[in-house]
Protein backbone atom coordinates (compact mmCIF):
# COMPACT_ATOMS: atom_id res chain seq x y z
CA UNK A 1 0.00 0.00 0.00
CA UNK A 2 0.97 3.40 -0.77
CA UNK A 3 0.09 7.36 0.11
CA UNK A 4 -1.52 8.53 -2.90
CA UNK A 5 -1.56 12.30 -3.52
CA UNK A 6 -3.41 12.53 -6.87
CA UNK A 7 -6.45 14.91 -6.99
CA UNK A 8 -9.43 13.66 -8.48
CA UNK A 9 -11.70 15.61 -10.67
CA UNK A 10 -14.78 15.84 -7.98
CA UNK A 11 -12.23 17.23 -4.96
CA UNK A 12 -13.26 13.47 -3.54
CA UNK A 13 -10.55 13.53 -0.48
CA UNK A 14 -7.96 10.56 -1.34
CA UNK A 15 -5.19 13.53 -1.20
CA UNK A 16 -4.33 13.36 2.32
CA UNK A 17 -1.24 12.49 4.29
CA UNK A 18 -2.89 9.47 6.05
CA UNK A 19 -4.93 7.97 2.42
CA UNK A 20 -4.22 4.62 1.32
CA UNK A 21 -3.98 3.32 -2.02
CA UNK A 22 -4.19 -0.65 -2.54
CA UNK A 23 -3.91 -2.34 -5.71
CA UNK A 24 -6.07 -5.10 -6.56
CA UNK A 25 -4.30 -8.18 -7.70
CA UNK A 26 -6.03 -9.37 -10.93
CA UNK A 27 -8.33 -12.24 -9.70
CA UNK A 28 -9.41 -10.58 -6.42
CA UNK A 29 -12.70 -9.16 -5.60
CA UNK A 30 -13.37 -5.54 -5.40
CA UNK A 31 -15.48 -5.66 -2.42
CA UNK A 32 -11.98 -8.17 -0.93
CA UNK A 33 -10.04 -4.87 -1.50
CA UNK A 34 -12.31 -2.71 0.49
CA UNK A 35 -12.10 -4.84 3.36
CA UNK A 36 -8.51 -5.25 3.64
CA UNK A 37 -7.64 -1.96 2.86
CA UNK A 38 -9.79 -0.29 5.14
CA UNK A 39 -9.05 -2.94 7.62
CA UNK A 40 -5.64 -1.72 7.27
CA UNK A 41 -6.35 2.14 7.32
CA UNK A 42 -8.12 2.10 10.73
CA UNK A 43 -5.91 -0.49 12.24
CA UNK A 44 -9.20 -3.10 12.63
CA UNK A 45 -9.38 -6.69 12.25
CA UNK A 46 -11.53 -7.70 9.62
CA UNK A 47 -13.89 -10.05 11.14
CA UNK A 48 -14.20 -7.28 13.82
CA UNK A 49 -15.74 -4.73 11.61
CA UNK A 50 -19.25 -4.45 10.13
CA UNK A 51 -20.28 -6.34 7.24
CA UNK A 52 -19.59 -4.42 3.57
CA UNK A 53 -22.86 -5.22 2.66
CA UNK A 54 -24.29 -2.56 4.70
CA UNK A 55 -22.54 0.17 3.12
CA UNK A 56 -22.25 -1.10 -0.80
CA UNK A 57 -24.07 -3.72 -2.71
CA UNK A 58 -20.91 -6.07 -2.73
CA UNK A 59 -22.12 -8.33 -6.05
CA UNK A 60 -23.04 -4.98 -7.69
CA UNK A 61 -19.55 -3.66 -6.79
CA UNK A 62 -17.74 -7.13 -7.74
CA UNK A 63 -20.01 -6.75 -11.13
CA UNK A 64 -18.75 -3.26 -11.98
CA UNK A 65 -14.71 -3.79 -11.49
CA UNK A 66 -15.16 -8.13 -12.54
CA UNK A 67 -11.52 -7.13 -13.77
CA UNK A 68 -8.54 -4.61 -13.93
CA UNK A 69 -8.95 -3.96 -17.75
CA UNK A 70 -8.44 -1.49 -19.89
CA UNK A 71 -12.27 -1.39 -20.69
CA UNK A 72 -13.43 0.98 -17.53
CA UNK A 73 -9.96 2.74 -16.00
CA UNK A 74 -11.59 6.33 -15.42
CA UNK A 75 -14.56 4.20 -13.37
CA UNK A 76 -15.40 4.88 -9.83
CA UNK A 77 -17.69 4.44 -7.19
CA UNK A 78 -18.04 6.24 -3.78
CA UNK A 79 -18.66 5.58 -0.52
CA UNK A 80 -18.23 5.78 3.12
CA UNK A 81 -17.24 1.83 5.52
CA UNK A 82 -16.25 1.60 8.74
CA UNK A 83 -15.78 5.79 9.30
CA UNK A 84 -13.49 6.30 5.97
CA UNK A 85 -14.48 7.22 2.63
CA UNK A 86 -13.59 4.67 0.35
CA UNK A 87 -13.09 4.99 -3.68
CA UNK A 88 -12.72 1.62 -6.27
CA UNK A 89 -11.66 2.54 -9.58
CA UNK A 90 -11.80 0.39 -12.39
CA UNK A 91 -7.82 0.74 -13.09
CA UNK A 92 -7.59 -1.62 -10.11
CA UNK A 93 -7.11 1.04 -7.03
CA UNK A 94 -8.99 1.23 -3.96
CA UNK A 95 -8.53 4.17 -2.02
CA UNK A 96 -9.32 4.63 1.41
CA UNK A 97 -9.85 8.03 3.28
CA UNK A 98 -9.19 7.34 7.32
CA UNK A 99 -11.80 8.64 9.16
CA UNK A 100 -11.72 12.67 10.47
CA UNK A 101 -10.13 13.20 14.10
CA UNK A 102 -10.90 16.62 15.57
């Protein structure tokens, strides 16, 4: 995993200091990806944490990114698990957002 300072076009936050950026391996599920990499954002154990599903609908997620191709790169979807804001794009990234402290 990696710190991952590009902007993106909506000012979605996956700029800061703390971000993390993990690259899908070819043959593993996007909704896998959100899990781990949020799991390691926050510092959580996996099974510890609340299910996906009640955040994203993980087949329609798994549907949309079925593969890192070349066919859907500039694709992303949105949303917020476990406190962070998470991003999957369709060139294989999944960036996570840590939550806010104040």
């Amino acid at each position: 995993m990696s710190v991952d300072r590009r902007p993106l076009p909506d000012g979605f936050g996956d700029t800061g200091p703390e971000t993390v950026t993990y690259e899908r391996d070819p043959d593993e599920l996007p909704a896998r990806s959100v899990v781990r990499a949020v799991a390691a954002t926050v510092g959580a154990d996996p099974r510890r944490m609340r299910p996906l599903s009640d955040a994203v609908d993980t087949d329609a997620l798994n549907q949309l990114f079925d593969s890192v191709s070349a066919d859907r790169p500039t694709a992303r979807v949105t949303f917020r698990f476990n406190g962070c804001t998470v991003a999957v794009h369709g060139d294989g990234r999944t960036v996570v957002s840590p939550p806010e402290t104040r």
